[in-house]
N, C-alpha and C. Protein backbone atom coordinates (compact mmCIF):
# COMPACT_ATOMS: atom_id res chain seq x y z
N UNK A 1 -8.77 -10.37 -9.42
CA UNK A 1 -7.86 -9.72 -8.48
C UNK A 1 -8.56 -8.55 -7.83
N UNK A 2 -8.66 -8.22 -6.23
CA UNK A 2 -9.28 -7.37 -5.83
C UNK A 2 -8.31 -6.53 -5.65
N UNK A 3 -8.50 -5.26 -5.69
CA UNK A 3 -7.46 -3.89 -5.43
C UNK A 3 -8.44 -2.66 -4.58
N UNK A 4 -7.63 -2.41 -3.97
CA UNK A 4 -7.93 -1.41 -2.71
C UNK A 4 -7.92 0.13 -3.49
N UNK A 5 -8.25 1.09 -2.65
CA UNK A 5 -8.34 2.39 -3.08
C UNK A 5 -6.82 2.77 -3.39
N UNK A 6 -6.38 3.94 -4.52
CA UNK A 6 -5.89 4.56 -4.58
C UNK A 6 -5.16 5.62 -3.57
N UNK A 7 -4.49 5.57 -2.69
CA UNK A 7 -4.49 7.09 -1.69
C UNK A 7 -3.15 7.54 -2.14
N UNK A 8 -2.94 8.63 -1.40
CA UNK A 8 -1.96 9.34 -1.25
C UNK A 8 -1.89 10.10 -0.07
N UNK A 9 -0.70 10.53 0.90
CA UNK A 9 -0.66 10.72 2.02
C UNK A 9 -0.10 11.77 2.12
N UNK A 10 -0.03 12.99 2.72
CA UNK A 10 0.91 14.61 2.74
C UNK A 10 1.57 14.44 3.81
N UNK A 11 1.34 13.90 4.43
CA UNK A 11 2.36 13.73 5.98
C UNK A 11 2.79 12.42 6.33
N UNK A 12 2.43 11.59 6.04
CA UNK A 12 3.15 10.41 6.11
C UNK A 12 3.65 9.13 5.18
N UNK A 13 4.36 8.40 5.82
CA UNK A 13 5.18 7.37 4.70
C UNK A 13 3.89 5.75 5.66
N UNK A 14 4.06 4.90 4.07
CA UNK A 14 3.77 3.59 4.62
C UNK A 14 4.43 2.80 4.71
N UNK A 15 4.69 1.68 5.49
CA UNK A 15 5.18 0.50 5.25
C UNK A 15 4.33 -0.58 5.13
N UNK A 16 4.36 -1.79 4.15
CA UNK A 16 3.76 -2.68 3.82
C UNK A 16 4.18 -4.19 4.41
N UNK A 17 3.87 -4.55 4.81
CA UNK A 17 4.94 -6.07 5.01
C UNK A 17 3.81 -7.19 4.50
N UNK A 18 4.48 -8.14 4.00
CA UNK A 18 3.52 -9.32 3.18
C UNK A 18 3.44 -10.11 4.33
N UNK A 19 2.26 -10.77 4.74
CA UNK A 19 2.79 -11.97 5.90
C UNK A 19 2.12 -12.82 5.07
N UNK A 20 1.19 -13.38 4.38
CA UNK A 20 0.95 -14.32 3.50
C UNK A 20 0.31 -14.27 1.78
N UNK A 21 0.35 -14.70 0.96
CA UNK A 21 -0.05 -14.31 -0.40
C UNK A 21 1.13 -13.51 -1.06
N UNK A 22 0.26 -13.08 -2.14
CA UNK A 22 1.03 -12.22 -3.35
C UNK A 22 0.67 -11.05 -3.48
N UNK A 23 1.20 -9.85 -3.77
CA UNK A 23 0.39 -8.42 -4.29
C UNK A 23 1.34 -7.93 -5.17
N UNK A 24 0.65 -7.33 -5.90
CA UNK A 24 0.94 -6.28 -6.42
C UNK A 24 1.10 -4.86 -6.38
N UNK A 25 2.09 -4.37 -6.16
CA UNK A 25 2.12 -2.75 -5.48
C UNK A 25 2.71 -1.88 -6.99
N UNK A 26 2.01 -0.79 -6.83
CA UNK A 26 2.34 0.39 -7.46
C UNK A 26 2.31 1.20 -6.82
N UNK A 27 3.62 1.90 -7.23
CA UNK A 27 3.95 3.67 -6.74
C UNK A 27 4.74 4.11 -7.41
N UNK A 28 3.26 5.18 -8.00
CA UNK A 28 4.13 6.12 -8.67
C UNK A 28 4.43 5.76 -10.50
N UNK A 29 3.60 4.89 -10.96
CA UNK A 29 3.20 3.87 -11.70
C UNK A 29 4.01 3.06 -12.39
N UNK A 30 4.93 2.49 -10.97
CA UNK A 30 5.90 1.48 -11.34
C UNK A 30 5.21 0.37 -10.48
N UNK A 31 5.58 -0.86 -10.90
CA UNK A 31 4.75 -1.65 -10.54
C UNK A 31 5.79 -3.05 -10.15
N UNK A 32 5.91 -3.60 -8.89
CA UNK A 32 6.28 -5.44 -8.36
C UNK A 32 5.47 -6.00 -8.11
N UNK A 33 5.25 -7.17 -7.79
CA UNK A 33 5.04 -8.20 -7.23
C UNK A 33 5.82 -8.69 -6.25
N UNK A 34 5.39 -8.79 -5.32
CA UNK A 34 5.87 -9.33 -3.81
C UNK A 34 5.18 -10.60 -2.77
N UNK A 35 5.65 -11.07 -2.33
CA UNK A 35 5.12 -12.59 -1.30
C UNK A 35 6.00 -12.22 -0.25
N UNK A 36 5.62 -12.99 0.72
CA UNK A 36 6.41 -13.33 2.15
C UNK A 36 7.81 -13.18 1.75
N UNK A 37 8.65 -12.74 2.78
CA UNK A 37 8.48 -11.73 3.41
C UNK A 37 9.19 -10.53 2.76
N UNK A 38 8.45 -9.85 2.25
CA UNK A 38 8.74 -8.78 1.47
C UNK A 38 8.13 -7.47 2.31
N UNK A 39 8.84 -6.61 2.03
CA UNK A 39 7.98 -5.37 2.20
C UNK A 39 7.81 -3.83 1.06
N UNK A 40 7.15 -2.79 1.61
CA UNK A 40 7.55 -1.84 0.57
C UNK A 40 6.80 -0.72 1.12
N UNK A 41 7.98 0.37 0.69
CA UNK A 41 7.89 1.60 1.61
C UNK A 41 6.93 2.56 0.68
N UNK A 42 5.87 3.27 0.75
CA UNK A 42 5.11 4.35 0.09
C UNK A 42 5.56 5.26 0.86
N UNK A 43 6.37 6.26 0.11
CA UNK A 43 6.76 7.25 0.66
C UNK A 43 5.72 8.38 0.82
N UNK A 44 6.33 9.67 1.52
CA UNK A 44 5.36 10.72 2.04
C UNK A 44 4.93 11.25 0.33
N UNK A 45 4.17 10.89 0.00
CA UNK A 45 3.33 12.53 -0.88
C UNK A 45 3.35 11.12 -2.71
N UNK A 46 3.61 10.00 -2.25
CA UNK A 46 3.43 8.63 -3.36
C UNK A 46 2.24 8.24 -3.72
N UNK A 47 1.52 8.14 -4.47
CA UNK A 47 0.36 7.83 -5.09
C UNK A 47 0.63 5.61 -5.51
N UNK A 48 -0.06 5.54 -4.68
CA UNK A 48 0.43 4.15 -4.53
C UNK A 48 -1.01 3.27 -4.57
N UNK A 49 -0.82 2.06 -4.55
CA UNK A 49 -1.86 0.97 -4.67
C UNK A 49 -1.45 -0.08 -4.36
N UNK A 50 -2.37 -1.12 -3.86
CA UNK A 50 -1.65 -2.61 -3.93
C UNK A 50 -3.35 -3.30 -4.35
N UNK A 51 -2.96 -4.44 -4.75
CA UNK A 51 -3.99 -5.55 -5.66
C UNK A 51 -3.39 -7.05 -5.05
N UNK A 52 -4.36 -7.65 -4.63
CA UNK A 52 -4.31 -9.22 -4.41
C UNK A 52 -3.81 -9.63 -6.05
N UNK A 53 -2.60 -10.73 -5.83
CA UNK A 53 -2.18 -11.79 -6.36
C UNK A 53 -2.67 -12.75 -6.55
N UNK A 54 -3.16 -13.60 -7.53
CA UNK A 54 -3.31 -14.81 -7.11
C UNK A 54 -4.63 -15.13 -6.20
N UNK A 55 -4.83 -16.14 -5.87
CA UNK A 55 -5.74 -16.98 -5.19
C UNK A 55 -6.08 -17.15 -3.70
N UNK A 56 -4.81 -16.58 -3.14
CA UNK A 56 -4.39 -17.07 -1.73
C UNK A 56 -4.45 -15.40 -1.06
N UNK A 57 -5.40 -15.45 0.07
CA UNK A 57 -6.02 -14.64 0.63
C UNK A 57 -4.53 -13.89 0.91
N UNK A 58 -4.55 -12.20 0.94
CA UNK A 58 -3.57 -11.33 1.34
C UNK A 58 -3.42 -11.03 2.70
N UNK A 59 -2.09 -11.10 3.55
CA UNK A 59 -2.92 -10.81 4.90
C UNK A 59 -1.24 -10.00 4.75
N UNK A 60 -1.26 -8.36 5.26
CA UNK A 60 -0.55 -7.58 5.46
C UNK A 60 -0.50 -6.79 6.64
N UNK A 61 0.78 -5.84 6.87
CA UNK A 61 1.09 -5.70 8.39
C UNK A 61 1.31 -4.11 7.67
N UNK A 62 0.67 -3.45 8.01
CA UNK A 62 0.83 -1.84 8.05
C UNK A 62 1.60 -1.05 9.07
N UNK A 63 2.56 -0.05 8.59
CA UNK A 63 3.09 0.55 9.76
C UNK A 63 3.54 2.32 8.98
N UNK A 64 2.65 2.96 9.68
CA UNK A 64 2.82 4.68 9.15
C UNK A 64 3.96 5.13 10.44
N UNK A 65 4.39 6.11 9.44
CA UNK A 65 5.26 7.28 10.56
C UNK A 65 5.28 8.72 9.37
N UNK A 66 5.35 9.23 10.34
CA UNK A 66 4.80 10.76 9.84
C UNK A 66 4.54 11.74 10.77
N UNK A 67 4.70 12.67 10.29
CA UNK A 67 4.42 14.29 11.47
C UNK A 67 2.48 14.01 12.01
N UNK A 68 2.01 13.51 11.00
CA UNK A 68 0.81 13.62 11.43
C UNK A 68 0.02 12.06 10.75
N UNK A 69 -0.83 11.64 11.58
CA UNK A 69 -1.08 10.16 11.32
C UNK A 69 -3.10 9.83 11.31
N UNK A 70 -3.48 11.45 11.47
CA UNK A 70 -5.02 11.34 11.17
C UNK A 70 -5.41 11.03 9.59
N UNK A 71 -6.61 10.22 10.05
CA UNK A 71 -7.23 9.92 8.85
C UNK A 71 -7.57 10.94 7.64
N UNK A 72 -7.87 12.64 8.53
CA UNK A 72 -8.19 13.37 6.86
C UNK A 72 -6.37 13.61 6.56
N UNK A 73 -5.44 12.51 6.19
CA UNK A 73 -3.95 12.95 5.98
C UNK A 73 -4.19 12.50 4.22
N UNK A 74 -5.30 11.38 4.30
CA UNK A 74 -5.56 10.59 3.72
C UNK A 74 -6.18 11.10 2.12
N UNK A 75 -5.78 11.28 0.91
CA UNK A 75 -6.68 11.92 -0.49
C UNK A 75 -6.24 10.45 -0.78
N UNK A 76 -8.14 10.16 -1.07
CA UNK A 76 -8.03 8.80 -1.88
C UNK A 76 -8.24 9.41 -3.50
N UNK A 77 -7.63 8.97 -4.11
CA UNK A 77 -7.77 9.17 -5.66
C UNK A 77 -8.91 8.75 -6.37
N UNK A 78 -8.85 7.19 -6.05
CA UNK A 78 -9.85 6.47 -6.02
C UNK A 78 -10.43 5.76 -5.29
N UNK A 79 -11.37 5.08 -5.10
CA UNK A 79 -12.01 4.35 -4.01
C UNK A 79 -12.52 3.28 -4.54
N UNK A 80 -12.12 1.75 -4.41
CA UNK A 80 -12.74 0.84 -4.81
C UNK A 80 -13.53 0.23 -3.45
């Protein structure tokens, strides 16, 4: 299972939307599983993650809103 960096955001919220596959999201170190068409909100100041499911390539639809939407908004925790 591949998993993306760790971030956390001070000014803005995410939205996730599944358009194909499975993931796994944590925030906040609660943890679902989600497929089509699911989504899931990382709120402003959430320490969150998501991890490929399964076998079947992840393909997701990102959408931020927030007072401010630059990249240094961005503390990665970790970085894979």
């Amino acid at each position: 299972m591949a998993k993306i960096s760790v971030p956390m955001q001070h000014h803005r919220a995410d939205h996730s939307i599944v358009a194909a596959g499975i993931v796994q999201v944590t925030i906040g170190g609660q943890k679902w599983v989600f497929s089509w068409p699911k989504f899931t909100l990382n709120p402003v100041g959430s320490i969150h993650s998501l991890k490929i499911w399964g076998k079947v390539d992840l393909e997701l639809l990102e959408m931020q809103a927030g007072a401010y939407l630059g990249e240094d908004d961005i503390e990665r925790l970790e970085n894979k």
